[in-house]
C-alpha atoms as a PDB file:
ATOM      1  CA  UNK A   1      55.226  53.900 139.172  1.00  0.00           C
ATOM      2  CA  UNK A   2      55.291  57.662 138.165  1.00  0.00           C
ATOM      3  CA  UNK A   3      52.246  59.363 138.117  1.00  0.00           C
ATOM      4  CA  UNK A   4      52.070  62.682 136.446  1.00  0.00           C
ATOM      5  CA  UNK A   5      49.718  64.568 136.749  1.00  0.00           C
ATOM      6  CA  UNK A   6      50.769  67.833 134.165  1.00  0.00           C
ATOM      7  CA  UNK A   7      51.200  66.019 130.582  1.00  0.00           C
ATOM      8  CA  UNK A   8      55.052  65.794 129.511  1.00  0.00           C
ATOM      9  CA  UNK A   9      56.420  65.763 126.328  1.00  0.00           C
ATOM     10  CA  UNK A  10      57.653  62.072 126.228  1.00  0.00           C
ATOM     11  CA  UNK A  11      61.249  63.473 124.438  1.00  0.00           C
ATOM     12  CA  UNK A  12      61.738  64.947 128.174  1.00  0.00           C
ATOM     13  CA  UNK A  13      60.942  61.884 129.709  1.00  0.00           C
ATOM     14  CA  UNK A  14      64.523  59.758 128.725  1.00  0.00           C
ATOM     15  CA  UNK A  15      66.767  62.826 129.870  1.00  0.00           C
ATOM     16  CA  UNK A  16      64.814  63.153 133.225  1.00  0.00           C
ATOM     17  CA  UNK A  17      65.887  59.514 133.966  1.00  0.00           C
ATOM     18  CA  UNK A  18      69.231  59.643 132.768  1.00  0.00           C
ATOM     19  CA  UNK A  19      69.388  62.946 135.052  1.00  0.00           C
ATOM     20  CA  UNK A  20      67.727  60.818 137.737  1.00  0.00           C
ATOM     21  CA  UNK A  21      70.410  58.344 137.700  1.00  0.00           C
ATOM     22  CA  UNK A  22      73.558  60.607 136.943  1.00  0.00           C
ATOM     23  CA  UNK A  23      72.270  62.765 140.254  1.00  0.00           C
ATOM     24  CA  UNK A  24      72.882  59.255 142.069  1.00  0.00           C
ATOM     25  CA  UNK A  25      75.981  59.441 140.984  1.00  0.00           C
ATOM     26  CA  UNK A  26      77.281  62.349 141.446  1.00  0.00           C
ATOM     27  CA  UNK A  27      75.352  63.501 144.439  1.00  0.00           C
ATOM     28  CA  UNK A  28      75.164  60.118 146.751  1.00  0.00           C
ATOM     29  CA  UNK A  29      71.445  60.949 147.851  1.00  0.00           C
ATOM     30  CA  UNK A  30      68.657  58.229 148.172  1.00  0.00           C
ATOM     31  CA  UNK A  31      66.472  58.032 144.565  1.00  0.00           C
ATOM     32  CA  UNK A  32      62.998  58.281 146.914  1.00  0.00           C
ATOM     33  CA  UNK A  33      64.398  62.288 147.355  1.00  0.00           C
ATOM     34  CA  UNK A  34      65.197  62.803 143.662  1.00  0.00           C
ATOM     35  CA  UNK A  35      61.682  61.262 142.495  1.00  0.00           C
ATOM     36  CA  UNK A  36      59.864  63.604 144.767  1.00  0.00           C
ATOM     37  CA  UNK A  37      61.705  66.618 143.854  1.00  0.00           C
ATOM     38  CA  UNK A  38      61.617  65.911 140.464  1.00  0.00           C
ATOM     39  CA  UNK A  39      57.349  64.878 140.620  1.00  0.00           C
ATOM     40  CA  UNK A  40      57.430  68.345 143.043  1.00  0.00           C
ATOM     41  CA  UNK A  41      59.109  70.500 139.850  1.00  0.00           C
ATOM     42  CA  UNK A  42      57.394  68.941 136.567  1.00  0.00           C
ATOM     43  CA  UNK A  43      55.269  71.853 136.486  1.00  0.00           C
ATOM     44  CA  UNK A  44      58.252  73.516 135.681  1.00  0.00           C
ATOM     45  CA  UNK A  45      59.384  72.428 132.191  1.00  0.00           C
ATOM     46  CA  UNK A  46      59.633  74.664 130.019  1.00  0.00           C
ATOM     47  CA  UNK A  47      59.144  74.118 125.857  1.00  0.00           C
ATOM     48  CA  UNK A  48      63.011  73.780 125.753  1.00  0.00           C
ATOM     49  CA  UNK A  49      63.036  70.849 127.755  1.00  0.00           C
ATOM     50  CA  UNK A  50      64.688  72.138 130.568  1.00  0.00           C
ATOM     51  CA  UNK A  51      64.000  71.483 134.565  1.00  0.00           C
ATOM     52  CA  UNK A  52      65.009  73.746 137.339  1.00  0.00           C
ATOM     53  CA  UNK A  53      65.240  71.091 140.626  1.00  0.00           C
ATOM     54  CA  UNK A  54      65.868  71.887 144.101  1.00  0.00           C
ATOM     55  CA  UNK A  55      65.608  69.860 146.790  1.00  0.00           C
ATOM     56  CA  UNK A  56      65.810  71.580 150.058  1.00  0.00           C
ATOM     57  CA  UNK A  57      66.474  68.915 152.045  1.00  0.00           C
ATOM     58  CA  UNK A  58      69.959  68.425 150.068  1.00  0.00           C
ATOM     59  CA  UNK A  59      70.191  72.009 149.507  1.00  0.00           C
ATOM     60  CA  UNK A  60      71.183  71.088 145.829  1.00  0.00           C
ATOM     61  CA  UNK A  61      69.589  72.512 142.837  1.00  0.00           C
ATOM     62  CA  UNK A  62      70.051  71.552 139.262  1.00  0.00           C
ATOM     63  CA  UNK A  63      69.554  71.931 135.761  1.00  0.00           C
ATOM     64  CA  UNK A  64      68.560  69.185 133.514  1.00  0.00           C
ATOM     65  CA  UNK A  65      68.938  69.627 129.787  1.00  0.00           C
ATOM     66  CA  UNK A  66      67.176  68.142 126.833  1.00  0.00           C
ATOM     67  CA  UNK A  67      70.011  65.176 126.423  1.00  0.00           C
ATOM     68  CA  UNK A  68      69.916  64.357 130.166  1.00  0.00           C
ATOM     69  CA  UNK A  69      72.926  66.494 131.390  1.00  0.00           C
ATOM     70  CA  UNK A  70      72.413  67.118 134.860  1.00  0.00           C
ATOM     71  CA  UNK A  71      74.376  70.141 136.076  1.00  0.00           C
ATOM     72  CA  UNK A  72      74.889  71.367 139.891  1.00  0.00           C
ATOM     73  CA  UNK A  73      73.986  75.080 140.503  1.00  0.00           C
ATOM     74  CA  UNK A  74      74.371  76.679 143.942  1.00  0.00           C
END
């Protein structure tokens, strides 16, 4: 279970987990990594419901939009 500790919106909260498991998808990484990067980054919503996520240990970051589009950045 998913603790957070900064309050989210709970409209942000279905996108994140779509993101969560399109970034399975598309990136082949274990979910532990994405849940930690994304619990390490939820300070970082903004009011448009968008999250900035990097994970240094897959060198990989990503934007997540408000309908759950996760897209690669370098």
């Amino acid at each position: 279970m998913l603790q957070l500790t900064t309050p989210a919106k709970a409209g942000l909260l279905k996108p994140l987990k779509i993101a969560i498991i399109e970034m399975i998808k598309s990136f082949k990484v274990k979910r532990m990594i994405i849940l930690q990067t994304i619990i390490r980054n939820l300070s970082r919503l903004t009011a448009g419901g968008i999250a900035k996520l990097r994970d240094p240990l897959i060198g990989v970051a990503t934007n997540i939009s408000k309908e759950g589009k996760a897209k690669q950045i370098n």
